[in-house]
Protein backbone atom coordinates (compact mmCIF):
# COMPACT_ATOMS: atom_id res chain seq x y z
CA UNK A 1 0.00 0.00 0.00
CA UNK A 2 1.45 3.02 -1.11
CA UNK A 3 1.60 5.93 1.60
CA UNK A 4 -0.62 9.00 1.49
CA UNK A 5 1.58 12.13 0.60
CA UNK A 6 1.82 14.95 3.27
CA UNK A 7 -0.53 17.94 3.00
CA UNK A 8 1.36 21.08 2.39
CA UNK A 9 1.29 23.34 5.18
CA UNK A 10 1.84 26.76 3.30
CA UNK A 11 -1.72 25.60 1.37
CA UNK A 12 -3.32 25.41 4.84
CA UNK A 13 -1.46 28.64 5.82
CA UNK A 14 -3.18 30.10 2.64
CA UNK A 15 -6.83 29.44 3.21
CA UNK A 16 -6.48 30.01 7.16
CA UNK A 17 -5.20 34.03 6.15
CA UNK A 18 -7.67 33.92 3.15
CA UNK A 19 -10.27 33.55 6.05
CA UNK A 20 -8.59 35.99 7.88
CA UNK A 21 -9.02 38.94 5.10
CA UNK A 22 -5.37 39.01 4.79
CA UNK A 23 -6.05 38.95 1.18
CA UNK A 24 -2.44 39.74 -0.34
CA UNK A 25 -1.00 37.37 2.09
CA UNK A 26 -3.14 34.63 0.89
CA UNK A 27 -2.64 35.06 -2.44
CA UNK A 28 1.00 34.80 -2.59
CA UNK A 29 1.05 32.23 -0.01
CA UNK A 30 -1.62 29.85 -2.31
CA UNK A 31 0.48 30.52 -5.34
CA UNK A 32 3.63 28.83 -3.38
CA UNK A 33 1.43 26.32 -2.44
CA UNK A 34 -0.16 25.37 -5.75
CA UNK A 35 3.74 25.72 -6.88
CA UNK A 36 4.98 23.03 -3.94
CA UNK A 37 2.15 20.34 -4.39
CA UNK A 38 3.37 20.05 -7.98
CA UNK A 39 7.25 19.94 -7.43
CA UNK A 40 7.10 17.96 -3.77
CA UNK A 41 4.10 15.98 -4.90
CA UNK A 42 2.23 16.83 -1.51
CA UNK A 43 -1.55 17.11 -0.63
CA UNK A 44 -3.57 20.79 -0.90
CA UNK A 45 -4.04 21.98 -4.16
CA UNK A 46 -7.66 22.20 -3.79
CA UNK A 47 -7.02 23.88 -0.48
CA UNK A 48 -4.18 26.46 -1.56
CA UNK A 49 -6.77 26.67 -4.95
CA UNK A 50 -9.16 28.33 -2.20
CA UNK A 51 -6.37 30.14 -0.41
CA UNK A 52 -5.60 32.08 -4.47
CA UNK A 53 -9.33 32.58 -4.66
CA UNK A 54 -10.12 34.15 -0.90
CA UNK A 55 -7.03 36.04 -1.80
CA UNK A 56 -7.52 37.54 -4.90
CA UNK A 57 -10.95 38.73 -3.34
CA UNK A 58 -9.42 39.91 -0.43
CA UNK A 59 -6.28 42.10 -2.23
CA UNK A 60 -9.66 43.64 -4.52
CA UNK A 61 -11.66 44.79 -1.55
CA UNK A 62 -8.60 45.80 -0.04
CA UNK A 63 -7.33 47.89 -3.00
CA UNK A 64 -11.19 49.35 -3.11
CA UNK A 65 -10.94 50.65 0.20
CA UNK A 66 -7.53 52.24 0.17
CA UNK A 67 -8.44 54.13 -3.67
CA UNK A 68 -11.69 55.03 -1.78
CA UNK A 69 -9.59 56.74 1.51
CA UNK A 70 -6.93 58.05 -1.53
CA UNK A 71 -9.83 59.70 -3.74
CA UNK A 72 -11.90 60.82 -0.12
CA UNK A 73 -8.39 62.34 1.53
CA UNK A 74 -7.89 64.13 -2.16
CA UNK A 75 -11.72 65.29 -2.38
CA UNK A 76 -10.94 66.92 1.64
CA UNK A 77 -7.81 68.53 1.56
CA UNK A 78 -8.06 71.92 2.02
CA UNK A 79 -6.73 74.04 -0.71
CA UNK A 80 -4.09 76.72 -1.08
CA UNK A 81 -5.08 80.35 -0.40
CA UNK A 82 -5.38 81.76 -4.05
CA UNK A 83 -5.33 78.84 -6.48
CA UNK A 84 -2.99 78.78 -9.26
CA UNK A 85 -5.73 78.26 -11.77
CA UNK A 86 -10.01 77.64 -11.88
CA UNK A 87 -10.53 74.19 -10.09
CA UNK A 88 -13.81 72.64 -8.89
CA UNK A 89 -13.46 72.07 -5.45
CA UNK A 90 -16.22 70.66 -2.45
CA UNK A 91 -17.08 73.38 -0.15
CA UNK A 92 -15.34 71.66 2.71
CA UNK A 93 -12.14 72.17 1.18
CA UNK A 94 -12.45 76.21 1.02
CA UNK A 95 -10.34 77.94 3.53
CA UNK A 96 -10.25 81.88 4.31
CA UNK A 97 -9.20 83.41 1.06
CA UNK A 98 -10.52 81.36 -1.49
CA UNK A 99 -12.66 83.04 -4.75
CA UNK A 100 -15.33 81.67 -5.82
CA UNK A 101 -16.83 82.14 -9.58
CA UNK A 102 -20.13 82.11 -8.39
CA UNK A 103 -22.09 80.92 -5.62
CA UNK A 104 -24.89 78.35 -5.71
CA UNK A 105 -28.81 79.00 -5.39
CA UNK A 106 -29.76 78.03 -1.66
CA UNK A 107 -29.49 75.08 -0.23
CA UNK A 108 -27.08 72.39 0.75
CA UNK A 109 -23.65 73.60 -1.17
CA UNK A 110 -21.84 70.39 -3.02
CA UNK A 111 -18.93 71.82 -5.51
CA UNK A 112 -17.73 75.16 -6.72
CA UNK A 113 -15.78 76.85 -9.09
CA UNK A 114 -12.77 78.15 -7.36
CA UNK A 115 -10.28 80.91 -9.27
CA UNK A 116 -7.55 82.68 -8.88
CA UNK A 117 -8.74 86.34 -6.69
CA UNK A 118 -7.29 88.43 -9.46
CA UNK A 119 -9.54 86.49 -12.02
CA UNK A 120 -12.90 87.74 -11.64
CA UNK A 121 -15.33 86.12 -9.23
CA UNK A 122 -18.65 86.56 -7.39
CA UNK A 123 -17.20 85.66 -3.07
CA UNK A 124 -15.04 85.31 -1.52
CA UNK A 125 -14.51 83.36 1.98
CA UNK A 126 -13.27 85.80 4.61
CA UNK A 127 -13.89 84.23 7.89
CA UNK A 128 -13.86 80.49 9.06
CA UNK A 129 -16.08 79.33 12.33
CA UNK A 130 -14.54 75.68 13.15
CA UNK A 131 -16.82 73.63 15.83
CA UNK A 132 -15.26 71.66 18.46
CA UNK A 133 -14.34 68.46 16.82
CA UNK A 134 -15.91 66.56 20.01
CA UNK A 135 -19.12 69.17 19.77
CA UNK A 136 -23.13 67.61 19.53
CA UNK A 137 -24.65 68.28 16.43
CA UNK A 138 -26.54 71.74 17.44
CA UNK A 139 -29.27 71.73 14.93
CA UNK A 140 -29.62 73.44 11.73
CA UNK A 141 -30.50 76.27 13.20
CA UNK A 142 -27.98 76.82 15.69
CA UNK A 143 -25.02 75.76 13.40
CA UNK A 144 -26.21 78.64 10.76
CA UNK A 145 -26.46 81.30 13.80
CA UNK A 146 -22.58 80.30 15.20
CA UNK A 147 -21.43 80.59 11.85
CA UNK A 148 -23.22 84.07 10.95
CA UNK A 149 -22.35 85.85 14.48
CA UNK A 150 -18.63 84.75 13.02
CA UNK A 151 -19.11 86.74 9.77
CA UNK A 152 -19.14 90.51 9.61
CA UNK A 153 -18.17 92.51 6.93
CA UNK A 154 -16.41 96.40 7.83
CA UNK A 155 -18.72 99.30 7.15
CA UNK A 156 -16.97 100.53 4.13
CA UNK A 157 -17.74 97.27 2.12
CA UNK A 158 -21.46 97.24 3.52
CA UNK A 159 -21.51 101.03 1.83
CA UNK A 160 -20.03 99.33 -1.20
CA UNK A 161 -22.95 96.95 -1.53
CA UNK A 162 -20.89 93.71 -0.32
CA UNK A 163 -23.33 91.18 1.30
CA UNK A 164 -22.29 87.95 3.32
CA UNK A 165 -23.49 84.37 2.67
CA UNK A 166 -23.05 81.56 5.38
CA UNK A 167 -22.29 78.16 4.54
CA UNK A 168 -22.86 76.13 7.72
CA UNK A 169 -22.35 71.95 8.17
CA UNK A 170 -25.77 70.06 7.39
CA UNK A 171 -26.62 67.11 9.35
CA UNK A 172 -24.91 64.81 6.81
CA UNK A 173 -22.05 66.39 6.75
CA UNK A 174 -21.53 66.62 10.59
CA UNK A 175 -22.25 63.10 10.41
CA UNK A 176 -19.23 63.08 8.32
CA UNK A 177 -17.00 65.50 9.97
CA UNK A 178 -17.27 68.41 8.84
CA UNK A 179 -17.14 70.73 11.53
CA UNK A 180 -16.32 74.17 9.83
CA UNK A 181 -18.45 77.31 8.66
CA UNK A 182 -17.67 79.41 5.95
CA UNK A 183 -18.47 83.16 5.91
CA UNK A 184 -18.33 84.68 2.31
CA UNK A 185 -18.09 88.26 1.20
CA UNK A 186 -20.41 87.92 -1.97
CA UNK A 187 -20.95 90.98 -4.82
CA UNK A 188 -24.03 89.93 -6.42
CA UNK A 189 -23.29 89.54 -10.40
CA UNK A 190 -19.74 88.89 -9.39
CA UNK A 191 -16.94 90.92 -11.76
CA UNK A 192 -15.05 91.21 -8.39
CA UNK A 193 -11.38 91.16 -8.87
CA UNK A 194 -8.58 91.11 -5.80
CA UNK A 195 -9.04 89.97 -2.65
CA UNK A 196 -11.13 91.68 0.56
CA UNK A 197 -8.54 90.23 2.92
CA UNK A 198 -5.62 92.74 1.95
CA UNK A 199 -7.46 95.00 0.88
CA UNK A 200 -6.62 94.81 -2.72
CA UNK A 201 -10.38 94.12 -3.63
CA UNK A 202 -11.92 95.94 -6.82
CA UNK A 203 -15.76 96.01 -7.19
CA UNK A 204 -16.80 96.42 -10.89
């Protein structure tokens, strides 16, 4: 009677971290395995055959969650002072100094057209309110009133016919972190050219 060959460990190995998520690791250990039961002539191909499978799943969902945390860290990160060129940007990535083309109709404010300040544009964000990031979502309501007591324009550019516009977190995007109010120094029309914060702003 011949004897039974030995099951390869590093097929075992395989599955075991294929059921562990460890989806790379499975994958190149079930390739050495599938490579081993044909060169030692041991037991596991079916096994290190499910080992390549969980891990070829695993490295995909894996790879889908880092490009998603790549493409959300790029889609968050605040953006220079005066952009080098017109860029869409999300609202939660404007920071005190950033032109806007023109600013959206009311309600919940997704992406806008951000330019340089000496292109022209319609606001202009002159005043951040940031939220404690351990704070209770206040309400609607509330948020909005923090973030307008935060944004007051001098009495010169009131004379001038500058008006301010409050963009405040929504529910969602509390829910999501986002814990910062905008206050923007708008020129209805636009054709505003410079920049309020030094001073160097030209109303057309």
């Amino acid at each position: 009677m011949e004897p039974r060959a030995r099951l390869e460990p590093t097929a075992v190995w395989s599955l075991v971290t294929g059921l562990l998520a460890l989806g790379p690791v499975a994958l190149v250990l079930g390739v050495v395995a599938l490579r081993r039961t044909a060169s030692r002539h041991t037991r596991g191909r079916g096994i290190a055959i499910a080992g390549v499978v969980l891990g070829v799943v695993g490295t995909v969902a894996l790879l889908a969650v880092v490009a998603a945390v790549v493409l959300t860290t790029l889609a968050t990160r605040p953006l220079p002072t005066d952009v080098a060129e017109p860029r869409d940007a999300r609202a939660q990535q404007l920071v005190t100094g950033s032109c806007v083309a023109s600013i959206p109709e009311d309600g919940p404010v997704g992406s806008v057209r951000v330019v340089p300040c000496a292109d022209p544009h319609e606001a202009q964000v002159v005043t951040l309110f940031a939220f404690a990031e351990d704070a209770v979502w206040p309400g609607q309501q509330a948020a909005d009133a923090r973030v307008a007591r935060a944004c007051v324009l001098d009495e010169s550019e009131v004379t001038a016919g500058v008006r301010t516009v409050t963009w405040s977190p929504t529910e969602q995007s509390w829910a999501d972190g986002d814990r910062v109010g905008l206050c923007l120094a708008v020129v209805d029309g636009g054709g505003v050219t410079g920049s309020f914060l030094d001073g160097s702003a030209e109303l057309p």
